[in-house]
Protein backbone atom coordinates (compact mmCIF):
# COMPACT_ATOMS: atom_id res chain seq x y z
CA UNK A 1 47.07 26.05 -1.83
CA UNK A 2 46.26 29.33 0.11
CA UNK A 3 44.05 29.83 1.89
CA UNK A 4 41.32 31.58 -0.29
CA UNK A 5 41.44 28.85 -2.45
CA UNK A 6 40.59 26.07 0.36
CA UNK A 7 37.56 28.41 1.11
CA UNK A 8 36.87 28.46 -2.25
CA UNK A 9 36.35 24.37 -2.16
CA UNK A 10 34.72 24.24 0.41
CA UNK A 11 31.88 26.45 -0.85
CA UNK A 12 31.82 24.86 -4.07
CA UNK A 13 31.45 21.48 -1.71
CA UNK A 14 28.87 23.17 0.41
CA UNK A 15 26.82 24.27 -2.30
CA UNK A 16 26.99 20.77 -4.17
CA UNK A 17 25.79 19.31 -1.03
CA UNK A 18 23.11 22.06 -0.38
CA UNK A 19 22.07 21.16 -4.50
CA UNK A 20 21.77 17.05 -3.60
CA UNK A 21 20.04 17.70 -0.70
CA UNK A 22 17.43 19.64 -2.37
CA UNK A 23 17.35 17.56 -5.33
CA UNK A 24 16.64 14.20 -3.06
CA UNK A 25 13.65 16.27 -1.07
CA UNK A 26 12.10 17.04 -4.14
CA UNK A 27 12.40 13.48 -5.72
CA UNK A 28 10.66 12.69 -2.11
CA UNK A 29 7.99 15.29 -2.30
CA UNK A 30 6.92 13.87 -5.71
CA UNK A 31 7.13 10.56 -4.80
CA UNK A 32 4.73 10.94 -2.13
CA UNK A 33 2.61 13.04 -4.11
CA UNK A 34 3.02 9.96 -6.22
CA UNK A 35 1.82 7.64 -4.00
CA UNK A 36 -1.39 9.87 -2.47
CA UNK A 37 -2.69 10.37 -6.11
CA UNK A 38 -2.66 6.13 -6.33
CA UNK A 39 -3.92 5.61 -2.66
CA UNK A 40 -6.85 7.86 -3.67
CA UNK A 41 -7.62 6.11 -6.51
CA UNK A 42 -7.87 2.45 -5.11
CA UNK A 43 -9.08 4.18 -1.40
CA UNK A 44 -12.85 4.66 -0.60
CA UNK A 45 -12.78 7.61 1.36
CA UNK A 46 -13.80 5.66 4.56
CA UNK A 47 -10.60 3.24 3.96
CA UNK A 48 -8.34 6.81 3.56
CA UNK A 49 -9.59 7.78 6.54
CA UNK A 50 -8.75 4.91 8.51
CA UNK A 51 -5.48 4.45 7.64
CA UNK A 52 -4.89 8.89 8.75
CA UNK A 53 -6.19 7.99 11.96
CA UNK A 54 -3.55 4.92 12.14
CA UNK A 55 -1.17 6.85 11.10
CA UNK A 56 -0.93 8.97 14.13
CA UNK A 57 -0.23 5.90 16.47
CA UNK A 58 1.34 3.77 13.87
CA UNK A 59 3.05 6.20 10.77
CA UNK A 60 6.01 3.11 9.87
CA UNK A 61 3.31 0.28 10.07
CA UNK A 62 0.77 2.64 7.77
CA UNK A 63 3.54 3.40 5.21
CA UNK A 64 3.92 -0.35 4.86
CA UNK A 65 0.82 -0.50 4.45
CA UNK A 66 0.46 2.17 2.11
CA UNK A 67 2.91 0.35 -0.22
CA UNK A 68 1.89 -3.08 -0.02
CA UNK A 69 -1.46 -2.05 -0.82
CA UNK A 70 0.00 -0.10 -4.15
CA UNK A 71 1.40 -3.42 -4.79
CA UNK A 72 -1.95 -5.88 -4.44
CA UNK A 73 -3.85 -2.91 -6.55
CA UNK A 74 -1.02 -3.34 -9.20
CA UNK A 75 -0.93 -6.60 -9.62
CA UNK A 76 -4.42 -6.97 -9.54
CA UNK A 77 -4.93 -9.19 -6.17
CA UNK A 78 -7.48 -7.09 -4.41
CA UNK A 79 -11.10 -6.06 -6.09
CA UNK A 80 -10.99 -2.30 -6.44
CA UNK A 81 -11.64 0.08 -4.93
CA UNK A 82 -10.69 -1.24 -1.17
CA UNK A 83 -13.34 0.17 0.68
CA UNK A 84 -13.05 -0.38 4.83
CA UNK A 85 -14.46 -3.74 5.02
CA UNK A 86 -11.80 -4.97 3.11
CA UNK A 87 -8.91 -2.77 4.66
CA UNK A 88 -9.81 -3.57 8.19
CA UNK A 89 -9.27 -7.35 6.97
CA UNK A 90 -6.00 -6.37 5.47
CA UNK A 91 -4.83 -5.03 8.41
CA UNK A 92 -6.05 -7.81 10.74
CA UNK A 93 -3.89 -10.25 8.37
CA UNK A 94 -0.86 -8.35 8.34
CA UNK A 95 -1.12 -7.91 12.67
CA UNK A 96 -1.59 -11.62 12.48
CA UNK A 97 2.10 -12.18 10.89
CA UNK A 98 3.59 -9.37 13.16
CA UNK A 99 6.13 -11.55 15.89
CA UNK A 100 5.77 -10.90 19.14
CA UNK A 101 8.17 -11.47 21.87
CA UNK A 102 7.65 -12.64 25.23
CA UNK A 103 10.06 -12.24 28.21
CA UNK A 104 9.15 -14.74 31.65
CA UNK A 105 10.77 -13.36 33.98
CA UNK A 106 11.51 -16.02 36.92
């Protein structure tokens, strides 16, 4: 091989790349669009704004929560739709089952 040719590949590998990465961001964007359009839908607006406001101390815990609440409104386990009564209950159970660790130091 010469050398155009190796440049050659590698912009045909560059561009593939370029391709899956957009590809994968747009299978995220709609995803989460995805998930806001189903949040709104079992969220009173109180709830959805309690969970924003978590979300800017906690954004890993509140996408967990997002989720698992997708899952109890799928499979029918919660009365809908969770207003904040009911959220703030949620999330009191699920900080319940979070381990902590404590280190003694002597």
């Amino acid at each position: 091989m010469d050398l155009d040719e190796l440049k050659k590949k590698k912009l045909r590998e560059l561009q593939a790349q370029m391709k899956q990465a957009k590809e994968d961001e747009e299978k995220k964007k709609q995803l989460e669009m995805q998930k806001k359009r189903l949040l709104k839908k079992i969220l009173t607006p109180e709830a959805r704004s309690r969970l924003s406001n978590l979300r800017v101390a906690k954004p890993q815990f509140v996408e967990r929560i997002e989720l698992q609440l997708i899952q109890l409104a799928r499979t029918g386990r919660v009365n809908l739709p969770i207003d904040d009564e009911q959220l703030r209950k949620i999330l009191r159970q699920l900080q319940k089952s979070k381990k902590t660790f404590k280190i003694k130091r002597k």
